[in-house]
N, C-alpha and C. Protein backbone atom coordinates (compact mmCIF):
# COMPACT_ATOMS: atom_id res chain seq x y z
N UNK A 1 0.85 -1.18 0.00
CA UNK A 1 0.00 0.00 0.00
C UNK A 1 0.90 1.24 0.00
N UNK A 2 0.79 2.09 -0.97
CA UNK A 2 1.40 3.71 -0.78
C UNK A 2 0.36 4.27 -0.47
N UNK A 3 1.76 5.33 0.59
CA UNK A 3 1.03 6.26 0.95
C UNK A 3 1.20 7.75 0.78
N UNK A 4 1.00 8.87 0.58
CA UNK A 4 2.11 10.01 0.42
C UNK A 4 2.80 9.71 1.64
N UNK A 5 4.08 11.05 1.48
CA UNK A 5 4.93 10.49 2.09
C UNK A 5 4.96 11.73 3.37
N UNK A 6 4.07 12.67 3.48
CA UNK A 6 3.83 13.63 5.06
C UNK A 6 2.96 12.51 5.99
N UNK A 7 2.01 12.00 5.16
CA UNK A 7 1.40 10.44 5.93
C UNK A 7 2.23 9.62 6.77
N UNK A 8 3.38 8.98 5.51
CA UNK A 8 3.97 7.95 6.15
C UNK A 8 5.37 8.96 7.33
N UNK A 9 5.51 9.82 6.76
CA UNK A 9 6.34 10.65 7.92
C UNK A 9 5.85 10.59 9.22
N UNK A 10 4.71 11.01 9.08
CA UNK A 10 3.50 11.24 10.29
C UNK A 10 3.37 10.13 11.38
N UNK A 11 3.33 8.51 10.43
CA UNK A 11 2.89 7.48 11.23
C UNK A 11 3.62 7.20 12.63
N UNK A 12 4.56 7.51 12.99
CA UNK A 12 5.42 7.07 14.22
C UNK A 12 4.78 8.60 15.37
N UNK A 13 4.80 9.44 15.02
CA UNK A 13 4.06 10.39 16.15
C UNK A 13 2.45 10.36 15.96
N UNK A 14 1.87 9.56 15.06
CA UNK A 14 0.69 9.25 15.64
C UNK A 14 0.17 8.44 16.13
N UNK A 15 0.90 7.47 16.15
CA UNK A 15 0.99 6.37 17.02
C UNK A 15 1.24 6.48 18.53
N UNK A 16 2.09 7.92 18.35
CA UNK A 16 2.95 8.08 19.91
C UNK A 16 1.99 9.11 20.51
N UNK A 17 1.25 9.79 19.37
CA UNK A 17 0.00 10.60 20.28
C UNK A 17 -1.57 9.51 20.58
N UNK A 18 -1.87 8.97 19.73
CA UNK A 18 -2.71 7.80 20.53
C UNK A 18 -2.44 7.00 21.49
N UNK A 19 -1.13 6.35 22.11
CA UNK A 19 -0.32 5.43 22.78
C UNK A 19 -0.94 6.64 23.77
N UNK A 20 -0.26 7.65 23.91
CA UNK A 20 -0.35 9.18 25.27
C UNK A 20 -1.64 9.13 25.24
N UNK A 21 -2.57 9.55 23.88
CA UNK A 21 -3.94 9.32 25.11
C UNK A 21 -4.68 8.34 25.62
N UNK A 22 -4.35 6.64 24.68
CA UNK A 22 -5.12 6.21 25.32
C UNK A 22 -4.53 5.56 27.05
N UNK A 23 -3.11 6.43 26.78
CA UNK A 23 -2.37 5.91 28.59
C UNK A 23 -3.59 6.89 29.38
N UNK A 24 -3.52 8.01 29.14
CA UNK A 24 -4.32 9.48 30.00
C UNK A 24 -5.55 8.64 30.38
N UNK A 25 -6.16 8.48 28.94
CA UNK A 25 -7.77 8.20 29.38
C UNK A 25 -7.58 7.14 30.85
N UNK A 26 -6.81 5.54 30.61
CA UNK A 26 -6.67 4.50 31.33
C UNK A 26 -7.00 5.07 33.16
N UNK A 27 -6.74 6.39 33.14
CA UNK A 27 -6.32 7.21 34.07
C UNK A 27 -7.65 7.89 35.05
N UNK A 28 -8.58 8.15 33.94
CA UNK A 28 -9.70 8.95 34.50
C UNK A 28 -10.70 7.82 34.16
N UNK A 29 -10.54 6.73 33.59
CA UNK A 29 -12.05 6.04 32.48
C UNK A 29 -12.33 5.13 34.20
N UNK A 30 -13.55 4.72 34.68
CA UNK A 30 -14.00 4.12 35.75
C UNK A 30 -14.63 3.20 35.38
N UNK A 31 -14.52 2.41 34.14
CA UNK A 31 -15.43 1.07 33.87
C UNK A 31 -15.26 -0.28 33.99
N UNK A 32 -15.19 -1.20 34.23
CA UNK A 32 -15.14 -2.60 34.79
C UNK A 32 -13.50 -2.92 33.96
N UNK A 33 -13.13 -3.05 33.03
CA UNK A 33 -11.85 -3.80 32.20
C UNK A 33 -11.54 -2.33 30.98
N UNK A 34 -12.34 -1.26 30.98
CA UNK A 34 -11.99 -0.10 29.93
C UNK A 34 -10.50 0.32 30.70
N UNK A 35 -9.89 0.63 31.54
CA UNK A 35 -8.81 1.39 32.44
C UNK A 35 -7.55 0.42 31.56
N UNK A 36 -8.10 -1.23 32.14
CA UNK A 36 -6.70 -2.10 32.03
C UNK A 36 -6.32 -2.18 30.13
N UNK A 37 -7.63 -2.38 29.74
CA UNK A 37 -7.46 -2.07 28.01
C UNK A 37 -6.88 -0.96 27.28
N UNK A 38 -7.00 0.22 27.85
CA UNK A 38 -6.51 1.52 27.44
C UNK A 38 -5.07 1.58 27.51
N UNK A 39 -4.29 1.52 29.05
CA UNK A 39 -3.46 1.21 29.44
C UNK A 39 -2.25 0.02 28.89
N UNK A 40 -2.96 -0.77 28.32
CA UNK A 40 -2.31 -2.10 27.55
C UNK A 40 -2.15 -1.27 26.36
N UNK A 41 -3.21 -1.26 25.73
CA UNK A 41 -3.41 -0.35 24.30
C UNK A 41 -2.63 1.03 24.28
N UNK A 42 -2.20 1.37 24.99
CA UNK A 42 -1.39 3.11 25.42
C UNK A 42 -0.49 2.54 25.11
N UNK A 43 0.26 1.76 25.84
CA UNK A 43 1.52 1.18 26.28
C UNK A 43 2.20 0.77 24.81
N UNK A 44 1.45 -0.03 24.15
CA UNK A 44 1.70 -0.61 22.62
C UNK A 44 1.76 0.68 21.58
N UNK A 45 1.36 0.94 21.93
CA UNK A 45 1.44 1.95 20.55
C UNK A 45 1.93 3.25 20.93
N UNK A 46 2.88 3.71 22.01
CA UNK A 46 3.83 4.24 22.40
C UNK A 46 5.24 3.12 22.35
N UNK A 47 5.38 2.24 22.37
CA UNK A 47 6.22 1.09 21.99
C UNK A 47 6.37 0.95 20.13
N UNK A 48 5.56 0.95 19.95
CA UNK A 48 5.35 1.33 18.66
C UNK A 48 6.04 2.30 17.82
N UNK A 49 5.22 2.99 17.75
CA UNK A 49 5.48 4.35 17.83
C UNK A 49 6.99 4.92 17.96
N UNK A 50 7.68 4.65 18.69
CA UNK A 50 9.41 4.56 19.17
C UNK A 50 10.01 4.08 18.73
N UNK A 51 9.80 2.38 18.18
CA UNK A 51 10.41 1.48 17.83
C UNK A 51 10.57 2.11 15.76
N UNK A 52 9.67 2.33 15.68
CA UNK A 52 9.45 3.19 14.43
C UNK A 52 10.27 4.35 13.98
N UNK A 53 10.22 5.32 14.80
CA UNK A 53 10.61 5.83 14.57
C UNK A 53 12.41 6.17 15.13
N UNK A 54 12.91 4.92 16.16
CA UNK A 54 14.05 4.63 15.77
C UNK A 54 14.80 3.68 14.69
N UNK A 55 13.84 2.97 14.12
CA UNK A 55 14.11 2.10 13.13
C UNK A 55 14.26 2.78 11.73
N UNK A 56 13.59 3.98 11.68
CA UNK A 56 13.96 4.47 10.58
C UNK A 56 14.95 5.85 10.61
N UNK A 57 15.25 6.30 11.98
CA UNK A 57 16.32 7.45 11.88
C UNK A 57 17.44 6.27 12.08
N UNK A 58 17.53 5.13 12.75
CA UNK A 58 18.49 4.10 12.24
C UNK A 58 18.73 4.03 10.94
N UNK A 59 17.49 3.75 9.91
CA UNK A 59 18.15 3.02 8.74
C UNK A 59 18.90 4.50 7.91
N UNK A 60 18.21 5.65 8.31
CA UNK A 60 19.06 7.13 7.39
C UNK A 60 20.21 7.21 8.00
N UNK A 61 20.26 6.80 8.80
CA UNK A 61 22.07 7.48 9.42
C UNK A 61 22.67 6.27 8.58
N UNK A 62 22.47 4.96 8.41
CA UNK A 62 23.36 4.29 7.65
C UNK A 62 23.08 4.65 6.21
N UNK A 63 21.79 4.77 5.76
CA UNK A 63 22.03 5.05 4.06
C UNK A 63 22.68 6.17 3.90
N UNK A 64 22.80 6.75 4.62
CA UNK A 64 23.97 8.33 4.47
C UNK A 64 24.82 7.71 4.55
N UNK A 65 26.02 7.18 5.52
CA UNK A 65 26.85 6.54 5.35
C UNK A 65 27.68 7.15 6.59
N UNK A 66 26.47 8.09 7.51
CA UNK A 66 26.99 8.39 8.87
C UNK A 66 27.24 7.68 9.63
N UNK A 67 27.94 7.56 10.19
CA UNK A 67 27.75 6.14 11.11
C UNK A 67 28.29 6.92 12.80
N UNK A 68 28.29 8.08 13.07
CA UNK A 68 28.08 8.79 14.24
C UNK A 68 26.14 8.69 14.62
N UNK A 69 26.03 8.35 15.70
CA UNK A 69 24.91 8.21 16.22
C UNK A 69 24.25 9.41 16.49
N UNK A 70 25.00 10.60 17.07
CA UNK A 70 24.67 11.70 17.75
C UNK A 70 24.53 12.96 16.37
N UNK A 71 24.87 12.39 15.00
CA UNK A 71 24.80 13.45 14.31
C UNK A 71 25.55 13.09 13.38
């Protein structure tokens, strides 16, 4: 599947802003198993989300041929 590419830029901080709210909601939500689901579901897709978007400022520092981590 393509996608443009401000989309696919996008995907790793929107992942990392759904992961943040659905941690928040887990926080205030008072329903029988909604808290522990949110919280699971937060957790993943802030894991996500990270893993993403170090996997791909990983793969540019090597296709450049930088191989300093910090820059």
């Amino acid at each position: 599947m393509w996608v443009s590419k401000p989309v696919y830029e996008a995907v790793p901080y929107i992942y990392g802003i759904a992961g943040a709210i659905l941690f928040g909601l887990s926080m205030y939500l008072d329903f029988w198993w909604l808290p522990t689901l949110c919280l699971v579901l937060g957790i993943v897709c802030l894991v996500y989300g990270l893993v993403l978007w170090l996997r791909r400022r990983d793969y540019r520092t090597h296709r450049t041929g930088n191989d300093d981590p910090l820059g």
